[in-house]
Protein backbone atom coordinates (compact mmCIF):
# COMPACT_ATOMS: atom_id res chain seq x y z
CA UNK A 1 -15.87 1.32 17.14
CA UNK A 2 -12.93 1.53 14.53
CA UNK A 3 -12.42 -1.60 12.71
CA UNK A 4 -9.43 -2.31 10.06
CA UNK A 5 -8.60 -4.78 8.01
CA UNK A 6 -5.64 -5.99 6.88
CA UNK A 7 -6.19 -9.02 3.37
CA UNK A 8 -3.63 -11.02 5.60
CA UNK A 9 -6.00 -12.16 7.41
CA UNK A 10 -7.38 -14.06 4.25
CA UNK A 11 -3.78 -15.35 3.62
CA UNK A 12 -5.25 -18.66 2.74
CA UNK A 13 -7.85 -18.11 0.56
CA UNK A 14 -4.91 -15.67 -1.14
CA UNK A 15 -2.63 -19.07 -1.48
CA UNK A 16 -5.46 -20.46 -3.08
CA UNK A 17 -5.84 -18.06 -5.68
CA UNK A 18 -8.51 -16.08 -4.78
CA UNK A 19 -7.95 -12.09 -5.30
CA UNK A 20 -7.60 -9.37 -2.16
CA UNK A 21 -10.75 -7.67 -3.90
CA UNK A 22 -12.50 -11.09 -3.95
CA UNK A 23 -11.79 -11.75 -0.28
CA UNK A 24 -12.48 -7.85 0.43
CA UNK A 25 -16.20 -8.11 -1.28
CA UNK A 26 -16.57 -10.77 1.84
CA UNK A 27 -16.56 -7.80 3.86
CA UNK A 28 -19.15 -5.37 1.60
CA UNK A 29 -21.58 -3.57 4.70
CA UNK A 30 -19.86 -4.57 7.60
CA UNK A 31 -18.41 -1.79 10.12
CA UNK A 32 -15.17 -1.08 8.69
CA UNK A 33 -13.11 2.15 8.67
CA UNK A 34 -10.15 0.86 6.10
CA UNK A 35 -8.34 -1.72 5.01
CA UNK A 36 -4.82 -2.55 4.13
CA UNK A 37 -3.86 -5.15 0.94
CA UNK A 38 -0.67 -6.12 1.13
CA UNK A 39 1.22 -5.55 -2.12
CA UNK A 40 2.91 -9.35 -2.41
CA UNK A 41 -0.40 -10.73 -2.53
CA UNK A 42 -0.77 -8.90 -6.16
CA UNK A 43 0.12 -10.71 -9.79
CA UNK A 44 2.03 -8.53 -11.38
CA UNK A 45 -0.32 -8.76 -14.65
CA UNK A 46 -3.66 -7.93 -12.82
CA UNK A 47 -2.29 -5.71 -10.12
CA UNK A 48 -3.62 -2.23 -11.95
CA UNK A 49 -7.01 -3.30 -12.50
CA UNK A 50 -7.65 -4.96 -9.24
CA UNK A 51 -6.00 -1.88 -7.43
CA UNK A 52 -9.03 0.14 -9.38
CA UNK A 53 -11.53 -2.39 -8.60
CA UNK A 54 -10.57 -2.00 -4.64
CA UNK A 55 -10.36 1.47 -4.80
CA UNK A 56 -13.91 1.29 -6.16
CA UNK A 57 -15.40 -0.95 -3.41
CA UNK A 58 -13.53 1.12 -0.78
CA UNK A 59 -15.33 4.15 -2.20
CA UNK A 60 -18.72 2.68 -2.44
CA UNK A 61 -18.53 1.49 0.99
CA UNK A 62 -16.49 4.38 2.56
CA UNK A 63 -13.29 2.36 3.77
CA UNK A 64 -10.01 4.23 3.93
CA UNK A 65 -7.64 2.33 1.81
CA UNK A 66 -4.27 1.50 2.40
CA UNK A 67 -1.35 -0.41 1.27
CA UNK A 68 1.93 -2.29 2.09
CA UNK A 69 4.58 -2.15 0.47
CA UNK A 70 6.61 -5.71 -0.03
CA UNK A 71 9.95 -3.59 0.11
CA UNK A 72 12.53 -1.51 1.96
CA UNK A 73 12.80 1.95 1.71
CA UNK A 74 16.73 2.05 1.45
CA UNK A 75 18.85 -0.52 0.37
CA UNK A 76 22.58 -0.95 1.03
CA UNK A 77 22.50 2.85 2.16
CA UNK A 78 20.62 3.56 -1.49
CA UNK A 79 17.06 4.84 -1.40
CA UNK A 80 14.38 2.68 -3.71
CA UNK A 81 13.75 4.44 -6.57
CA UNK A 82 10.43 2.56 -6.59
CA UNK A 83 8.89 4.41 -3.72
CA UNK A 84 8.32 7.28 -5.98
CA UNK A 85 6.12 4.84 -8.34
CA UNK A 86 4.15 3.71 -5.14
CA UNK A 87 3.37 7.13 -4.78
CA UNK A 88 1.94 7.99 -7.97
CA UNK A 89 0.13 4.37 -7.48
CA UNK A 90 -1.14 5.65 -4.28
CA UNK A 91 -2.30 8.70 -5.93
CA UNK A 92 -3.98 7.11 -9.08
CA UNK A 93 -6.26 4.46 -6.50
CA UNK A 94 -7.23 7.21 -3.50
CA UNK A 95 -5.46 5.27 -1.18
CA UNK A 96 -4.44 7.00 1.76
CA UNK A 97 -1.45 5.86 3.25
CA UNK A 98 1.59 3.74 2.11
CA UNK A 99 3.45 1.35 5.02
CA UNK A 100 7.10 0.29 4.19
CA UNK A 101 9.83 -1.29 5.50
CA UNK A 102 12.80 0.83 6.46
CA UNK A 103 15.68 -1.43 5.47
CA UNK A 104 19.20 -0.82 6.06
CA UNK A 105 21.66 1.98 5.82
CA UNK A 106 24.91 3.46 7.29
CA UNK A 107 24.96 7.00 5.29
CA UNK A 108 22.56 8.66 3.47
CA UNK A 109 22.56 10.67 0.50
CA UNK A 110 21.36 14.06 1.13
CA UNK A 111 20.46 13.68 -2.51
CA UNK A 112 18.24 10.70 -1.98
CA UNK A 113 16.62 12.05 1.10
CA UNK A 114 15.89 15.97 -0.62
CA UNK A 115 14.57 13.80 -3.42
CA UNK A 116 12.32 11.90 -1.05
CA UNK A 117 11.38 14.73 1.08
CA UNK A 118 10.47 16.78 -2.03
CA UNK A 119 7.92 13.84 -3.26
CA UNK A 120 6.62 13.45 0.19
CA UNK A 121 5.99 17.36 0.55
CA UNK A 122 3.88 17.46 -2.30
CA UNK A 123 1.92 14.02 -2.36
CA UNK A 124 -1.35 13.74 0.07
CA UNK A 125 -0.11 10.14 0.77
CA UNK A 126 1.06 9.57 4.33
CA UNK A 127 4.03 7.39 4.00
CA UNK A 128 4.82 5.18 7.04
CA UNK A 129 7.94 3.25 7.89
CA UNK A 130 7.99 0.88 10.17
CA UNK A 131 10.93 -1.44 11.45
């Protein structure tokens, strides 16, 4: 059986101000495959460290780890220059796979998509986009 876990489902304890790698020690030995955190539930001050303290626990208990992204890929036809930061975020922290929203566009810039495409190419990351 394949079992993932997404933090949401400890949305209130998250309101409350308990941490994603607090909640996700809740879960230490239990059948999981991965989990997701969700990126919006981070402070912006602690983020790095508790992204190395969850890629820690994930390693010592063998979960995949992934994470959402609280933004769109392209907005107002402009790719997000932050997706290439995510990336090296990803990278630093072993986790596996990014999820983001696709946002809106008319046109794109073959600039911004060679750019993207380039990144992509040479990251182990998988990058999904969803919407």
């Amino acid at each position: 059986m394949k079992v993932s876990i997404n933090t949401a489902v400890f949305l209130e304890d998250m309101q409350n101000g308990v941490s994603q790698v607090d909640c996700l020690k809740k879960l230490i030995d239990k059948p999981i495959q991965d989990i997701e955190v969700r990126g919006e539930f981070f402070q912006d001050d602690t983020r790095n460290a508790e992204l190395n303290s969850i890629d820690k626990l994930c390693r010592a208990q063998q979960w995949q780890f992934y994470f959402s992204i609280p933004e769109e890929l392209f907005t107002d036809g402009k790719l997000n220059e932050n997706i290439f930061d995510y990336l090296k975020m990803a990278e630093a922290n072993s986790i596996k796979g990014l999820k983001i929203s696709l946002g809106s566009f008319k046109t794109l810039e073959g600039t911004d998509t060679d750019r993207l495409s380039e990144a992509l190419k040479r990251s182990e990351v998988k990058v999904t986009v969803e919407n």
